[in-house]
N, C-alpha and C. Protein backbone atom coordinates (compact mmCIF):
# COMPACT_ATOMS: atom_id res chain seq x y z
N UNK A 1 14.18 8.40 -8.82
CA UNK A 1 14.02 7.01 -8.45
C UNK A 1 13.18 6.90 -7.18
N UNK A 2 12.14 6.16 -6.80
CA UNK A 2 11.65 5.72 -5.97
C UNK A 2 12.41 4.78 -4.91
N UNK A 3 12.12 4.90 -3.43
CA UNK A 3 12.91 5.08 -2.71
C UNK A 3 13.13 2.97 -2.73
N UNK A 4 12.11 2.23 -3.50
CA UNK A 4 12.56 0.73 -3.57
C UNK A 4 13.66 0.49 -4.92
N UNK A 5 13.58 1.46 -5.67
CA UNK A 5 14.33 1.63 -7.10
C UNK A 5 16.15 1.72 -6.22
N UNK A 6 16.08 2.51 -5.34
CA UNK A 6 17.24 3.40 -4.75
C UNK A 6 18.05 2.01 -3.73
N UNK A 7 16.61 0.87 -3.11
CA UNK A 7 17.47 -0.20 -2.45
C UNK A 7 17.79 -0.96 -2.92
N UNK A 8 16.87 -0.93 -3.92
CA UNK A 8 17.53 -2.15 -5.29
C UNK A 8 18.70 -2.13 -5.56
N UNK A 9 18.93 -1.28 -6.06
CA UNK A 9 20.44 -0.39 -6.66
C UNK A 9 21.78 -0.29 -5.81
N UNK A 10 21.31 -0.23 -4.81
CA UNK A 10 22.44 -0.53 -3.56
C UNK A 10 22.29 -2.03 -3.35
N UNK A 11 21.38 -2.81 -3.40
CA UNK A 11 21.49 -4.15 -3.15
C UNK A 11 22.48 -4.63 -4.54
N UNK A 12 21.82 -4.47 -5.45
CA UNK A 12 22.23 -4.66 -6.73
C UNK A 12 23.81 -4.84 -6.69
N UNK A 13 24.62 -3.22 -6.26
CA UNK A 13 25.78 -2.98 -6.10
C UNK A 13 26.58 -4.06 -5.34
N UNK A 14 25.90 -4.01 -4.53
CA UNK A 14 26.32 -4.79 -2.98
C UNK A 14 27.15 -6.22 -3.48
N UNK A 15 26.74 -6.68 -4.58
CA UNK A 15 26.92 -7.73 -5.48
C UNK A 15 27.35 -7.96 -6.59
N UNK A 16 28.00 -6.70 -7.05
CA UNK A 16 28.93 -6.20 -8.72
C UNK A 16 29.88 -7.42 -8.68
N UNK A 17 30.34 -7.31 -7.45
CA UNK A 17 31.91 -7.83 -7.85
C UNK A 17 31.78 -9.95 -7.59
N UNK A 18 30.08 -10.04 -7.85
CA UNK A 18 30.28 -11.25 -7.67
C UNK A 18 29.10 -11.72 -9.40
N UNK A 19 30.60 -12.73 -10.30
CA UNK A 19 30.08 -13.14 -11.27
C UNK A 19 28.76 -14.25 -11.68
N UNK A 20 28.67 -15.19 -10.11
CA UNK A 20 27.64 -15.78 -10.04
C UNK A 20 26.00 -14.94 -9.92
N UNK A 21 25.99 -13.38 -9.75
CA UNK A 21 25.23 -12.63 -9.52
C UNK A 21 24.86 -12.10 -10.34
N UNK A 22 23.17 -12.34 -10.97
CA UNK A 22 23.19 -11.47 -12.42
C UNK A 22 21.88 -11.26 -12.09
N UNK A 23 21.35 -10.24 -13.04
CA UNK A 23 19.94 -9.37 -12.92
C UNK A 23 19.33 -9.86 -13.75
N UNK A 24 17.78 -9.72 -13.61
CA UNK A 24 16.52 -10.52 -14.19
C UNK A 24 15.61 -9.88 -13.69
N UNK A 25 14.45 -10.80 -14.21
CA UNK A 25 12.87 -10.45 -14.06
C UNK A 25 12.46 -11.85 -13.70
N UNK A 26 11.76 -11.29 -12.33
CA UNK A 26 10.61 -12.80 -12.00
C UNK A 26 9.49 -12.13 -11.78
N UNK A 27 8.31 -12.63 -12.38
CA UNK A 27 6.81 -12.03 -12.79
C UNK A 27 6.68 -10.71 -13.25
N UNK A 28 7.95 -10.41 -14.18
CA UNK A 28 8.16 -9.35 -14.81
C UNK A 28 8.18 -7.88 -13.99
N UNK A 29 8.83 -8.40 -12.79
CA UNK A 29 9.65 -7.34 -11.96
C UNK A 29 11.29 -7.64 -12.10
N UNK A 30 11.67 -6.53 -11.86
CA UNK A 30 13.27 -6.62 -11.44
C UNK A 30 13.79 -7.85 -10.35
N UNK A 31 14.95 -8.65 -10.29
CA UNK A 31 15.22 -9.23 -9.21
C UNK A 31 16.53 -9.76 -9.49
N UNK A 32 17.28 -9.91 -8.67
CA UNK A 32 18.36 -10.36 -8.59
C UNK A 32 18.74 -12.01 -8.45
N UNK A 33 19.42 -12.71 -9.25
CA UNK A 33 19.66 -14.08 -8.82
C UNK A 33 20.88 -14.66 -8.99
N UNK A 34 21.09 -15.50 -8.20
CA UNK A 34 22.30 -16.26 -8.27
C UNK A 34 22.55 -17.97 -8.76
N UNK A 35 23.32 -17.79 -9.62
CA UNK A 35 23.60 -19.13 -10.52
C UNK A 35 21.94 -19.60 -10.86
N UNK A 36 21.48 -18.61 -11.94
CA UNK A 36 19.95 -18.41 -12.27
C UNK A 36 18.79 -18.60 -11.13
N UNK A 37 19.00 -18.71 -10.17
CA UNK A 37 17.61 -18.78 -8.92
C UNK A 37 17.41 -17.39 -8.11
N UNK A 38 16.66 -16.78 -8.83
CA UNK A 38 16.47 -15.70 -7.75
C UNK A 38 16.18 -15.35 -6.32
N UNK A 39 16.87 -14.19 -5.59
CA UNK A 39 16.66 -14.52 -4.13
C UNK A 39 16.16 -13.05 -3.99
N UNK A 40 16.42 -12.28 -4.68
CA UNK A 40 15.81 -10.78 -4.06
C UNK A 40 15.26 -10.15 -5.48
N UNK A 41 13.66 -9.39 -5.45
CA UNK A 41 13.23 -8.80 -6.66
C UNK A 41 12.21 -7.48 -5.83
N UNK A 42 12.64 -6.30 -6.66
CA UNK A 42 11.34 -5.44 -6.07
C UNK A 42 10.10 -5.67 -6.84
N UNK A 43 9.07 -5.61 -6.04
CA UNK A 43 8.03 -5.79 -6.40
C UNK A 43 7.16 -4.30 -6.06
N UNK A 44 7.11 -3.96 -6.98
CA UNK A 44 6.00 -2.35 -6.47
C UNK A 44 6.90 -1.84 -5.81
N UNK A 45 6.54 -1.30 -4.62
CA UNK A 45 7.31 0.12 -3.39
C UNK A 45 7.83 -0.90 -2.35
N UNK A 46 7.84 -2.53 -2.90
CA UNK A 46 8.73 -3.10 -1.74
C UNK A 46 9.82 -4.26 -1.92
N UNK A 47 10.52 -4.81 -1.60
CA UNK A 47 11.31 -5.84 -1.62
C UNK A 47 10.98 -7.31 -1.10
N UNK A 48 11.34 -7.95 -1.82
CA UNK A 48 10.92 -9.28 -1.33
C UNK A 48 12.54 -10.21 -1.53
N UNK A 49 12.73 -10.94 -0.52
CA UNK A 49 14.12 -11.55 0.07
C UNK A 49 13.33 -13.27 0.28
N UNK A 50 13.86 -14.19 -0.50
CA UNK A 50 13.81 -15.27 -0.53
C UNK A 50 14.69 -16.27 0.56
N UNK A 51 14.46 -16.00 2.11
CA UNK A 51 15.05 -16.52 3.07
C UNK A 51 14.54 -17.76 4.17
N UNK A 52 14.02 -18.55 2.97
CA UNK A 52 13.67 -19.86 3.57
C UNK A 52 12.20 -19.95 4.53
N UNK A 53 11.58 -20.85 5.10
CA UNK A 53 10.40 -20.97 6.01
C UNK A 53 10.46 -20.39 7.18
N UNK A 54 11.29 -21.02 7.53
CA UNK A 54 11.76 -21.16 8.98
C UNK A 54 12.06 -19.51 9.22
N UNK A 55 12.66 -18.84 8.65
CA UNK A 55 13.15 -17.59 8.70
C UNK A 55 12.37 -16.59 8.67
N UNK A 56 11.63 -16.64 7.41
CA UNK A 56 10.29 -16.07 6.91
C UNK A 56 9.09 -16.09 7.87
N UNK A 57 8.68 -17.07 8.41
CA UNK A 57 8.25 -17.19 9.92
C UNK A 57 8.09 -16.68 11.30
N UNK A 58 9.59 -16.73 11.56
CA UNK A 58 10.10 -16.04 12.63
C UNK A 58 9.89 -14.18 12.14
N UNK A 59 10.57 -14.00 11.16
CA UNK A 59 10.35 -12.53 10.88
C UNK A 59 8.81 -12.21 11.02
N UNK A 60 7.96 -12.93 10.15
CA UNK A 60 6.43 -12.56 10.17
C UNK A 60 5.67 -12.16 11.57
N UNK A 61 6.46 -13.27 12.59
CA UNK A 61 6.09 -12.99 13.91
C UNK A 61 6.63 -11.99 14.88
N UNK A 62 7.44 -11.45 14.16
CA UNK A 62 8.69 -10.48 15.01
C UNK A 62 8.32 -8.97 14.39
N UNK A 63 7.29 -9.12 13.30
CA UNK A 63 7.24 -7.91 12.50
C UNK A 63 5.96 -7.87 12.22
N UNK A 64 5.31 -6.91 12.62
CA UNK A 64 3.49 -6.85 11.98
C UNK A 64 3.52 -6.72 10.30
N UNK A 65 4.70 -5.84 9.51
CA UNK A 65 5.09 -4.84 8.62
C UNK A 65 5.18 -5.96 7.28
N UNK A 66 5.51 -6.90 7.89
CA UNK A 66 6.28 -7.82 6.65
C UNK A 66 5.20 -8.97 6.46
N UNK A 67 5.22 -9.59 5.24
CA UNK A 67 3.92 -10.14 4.77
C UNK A 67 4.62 -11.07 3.91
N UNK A 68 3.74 -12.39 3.92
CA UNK A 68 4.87 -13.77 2.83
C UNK A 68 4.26 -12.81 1.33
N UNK A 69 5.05 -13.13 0.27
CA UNK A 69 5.14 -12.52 -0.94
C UNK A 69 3.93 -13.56 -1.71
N UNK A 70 3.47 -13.11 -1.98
CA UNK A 70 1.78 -13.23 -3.26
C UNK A 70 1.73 -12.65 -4.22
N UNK A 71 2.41 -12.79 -5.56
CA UNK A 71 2.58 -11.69 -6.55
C UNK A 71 1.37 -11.82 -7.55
N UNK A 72 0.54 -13.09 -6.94
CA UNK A 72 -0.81 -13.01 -7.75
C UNK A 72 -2.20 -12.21 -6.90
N UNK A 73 -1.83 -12.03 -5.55
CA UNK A 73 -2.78 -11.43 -5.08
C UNK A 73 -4.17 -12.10 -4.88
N UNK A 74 -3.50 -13.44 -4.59
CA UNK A 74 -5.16 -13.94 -4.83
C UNK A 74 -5.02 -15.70 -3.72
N UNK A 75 -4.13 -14.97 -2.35
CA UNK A 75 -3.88 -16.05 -1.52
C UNK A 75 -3.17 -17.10 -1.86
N UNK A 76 -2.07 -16.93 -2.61
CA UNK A 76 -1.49 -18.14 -2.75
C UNK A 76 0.28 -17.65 -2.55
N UNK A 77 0.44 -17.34 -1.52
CA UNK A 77 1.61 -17.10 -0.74
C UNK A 77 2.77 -17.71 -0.81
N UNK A 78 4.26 -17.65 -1.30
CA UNK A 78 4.87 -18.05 -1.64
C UNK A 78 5.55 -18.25 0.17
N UNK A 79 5.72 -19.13 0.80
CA UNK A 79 6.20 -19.27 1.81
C UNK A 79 7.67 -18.94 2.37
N UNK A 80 8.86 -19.52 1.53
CA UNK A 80 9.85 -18.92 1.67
C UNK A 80 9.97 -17.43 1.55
N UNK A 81 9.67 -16.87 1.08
CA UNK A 81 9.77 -15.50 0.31
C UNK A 81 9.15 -14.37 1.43
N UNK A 82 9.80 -13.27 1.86
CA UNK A 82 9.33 -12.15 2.51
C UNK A 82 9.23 -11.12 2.04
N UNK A 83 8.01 -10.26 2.08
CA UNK A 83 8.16 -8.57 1.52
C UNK A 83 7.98 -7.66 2.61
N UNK A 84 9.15 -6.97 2.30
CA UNK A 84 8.97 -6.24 3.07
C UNK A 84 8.99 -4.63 2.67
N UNK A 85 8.20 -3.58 3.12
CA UNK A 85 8.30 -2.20 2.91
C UNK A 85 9.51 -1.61 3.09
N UNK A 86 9.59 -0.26 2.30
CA UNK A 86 11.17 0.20 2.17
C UNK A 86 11.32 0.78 3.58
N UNK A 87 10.70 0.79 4.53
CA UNK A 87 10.79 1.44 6.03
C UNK A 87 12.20 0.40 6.42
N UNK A 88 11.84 -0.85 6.07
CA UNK A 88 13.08 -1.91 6.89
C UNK A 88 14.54 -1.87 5.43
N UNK A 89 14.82 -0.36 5.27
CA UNK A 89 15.85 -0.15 4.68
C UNK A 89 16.78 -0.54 5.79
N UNK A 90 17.40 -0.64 6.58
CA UNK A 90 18.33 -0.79 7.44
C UNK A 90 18.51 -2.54 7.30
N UNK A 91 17.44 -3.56 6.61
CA UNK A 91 17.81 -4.98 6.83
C UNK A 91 18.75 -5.48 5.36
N UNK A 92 18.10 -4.37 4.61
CA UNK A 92 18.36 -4.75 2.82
C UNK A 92 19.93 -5.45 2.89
N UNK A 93 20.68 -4.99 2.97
CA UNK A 93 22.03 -5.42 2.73
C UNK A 93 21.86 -7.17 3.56
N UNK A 94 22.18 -6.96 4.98
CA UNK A 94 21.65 -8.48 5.70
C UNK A 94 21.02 -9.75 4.90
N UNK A 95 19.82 -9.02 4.88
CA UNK A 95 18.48 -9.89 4.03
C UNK A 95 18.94 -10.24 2.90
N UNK A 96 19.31 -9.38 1.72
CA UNK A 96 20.24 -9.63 0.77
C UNK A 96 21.17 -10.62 0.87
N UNK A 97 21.62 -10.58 1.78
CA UNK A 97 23.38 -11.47 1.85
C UNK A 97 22.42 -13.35 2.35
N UNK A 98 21.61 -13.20 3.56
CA UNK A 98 21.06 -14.22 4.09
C UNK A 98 20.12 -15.15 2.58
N UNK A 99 19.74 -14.04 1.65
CA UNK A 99 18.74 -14.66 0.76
C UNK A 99 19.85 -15.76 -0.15
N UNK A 100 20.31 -14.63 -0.64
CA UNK A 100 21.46 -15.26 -1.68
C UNK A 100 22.22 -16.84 -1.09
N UNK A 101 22.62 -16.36 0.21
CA UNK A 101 22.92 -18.00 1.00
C UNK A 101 22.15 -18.93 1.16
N UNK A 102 20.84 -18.56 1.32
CA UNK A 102 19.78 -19.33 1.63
C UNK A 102 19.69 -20.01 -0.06
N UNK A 103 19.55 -19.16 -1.13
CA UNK A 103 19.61 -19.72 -2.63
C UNK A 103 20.52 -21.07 -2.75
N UNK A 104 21.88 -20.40 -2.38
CA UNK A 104 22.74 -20.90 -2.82
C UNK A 104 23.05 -22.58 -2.39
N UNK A 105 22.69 -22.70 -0.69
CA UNK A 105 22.48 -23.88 0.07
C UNK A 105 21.46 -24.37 -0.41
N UNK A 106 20.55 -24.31 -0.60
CA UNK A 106 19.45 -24.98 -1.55
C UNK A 106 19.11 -25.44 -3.53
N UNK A 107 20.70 -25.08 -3.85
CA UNK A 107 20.13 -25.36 -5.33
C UNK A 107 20.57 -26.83 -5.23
């Protein structure tokens, strides 16, 4: 497994024991969502955490590393949404928990 396959999987876990939590595909990657809105999907060798503007923002500015998520590659930046490289393994669980809340307050 590749080392974003490996945070997935622990994110994934992180969330067994919750039935509103089920697995999917958004742009035909893996991702996780809650009560159908996804908040976390790997994309390639990185993760992307659906944690609002305001949040997404602040991180962008706090982090050279992390980049708003573009899964078309062609400048059209999904604003809420952060990717980040598997280096910021230490946020996955956090980011995870913040995304899913951030989902959840917003449906």
């Amino acid at each position: 497994m590749t080392p974003a396959e490996v945070l997935f999987a622990q994110a994934e876990s992180q969330f067994s024991e919750r039935a509103d939590v089920t697995r999917g595909k958004l742009f035909g990657h893996p991702c996780l969502s809650v009560q159908g809105k996804a908040f976390l999907v790997r994309f390639h060798d990185d993760l992307v955490f659906k944690l609002g503007r305001e949040r997404a923002s602040g991180l962008l500015e706090a982090h050279v590393e992390l980049r708003l998520f573009d899964p078309s590659g062609k400048g059209r930046a999904m604003r809420d949404w952060v990717q980040a490289p598997v280096s910021f393994s230490d946020e996955v669980s956090a980011w995870s928990e913040a995304s899913c809340a951030f989902v959840l307050a917003n449906l």
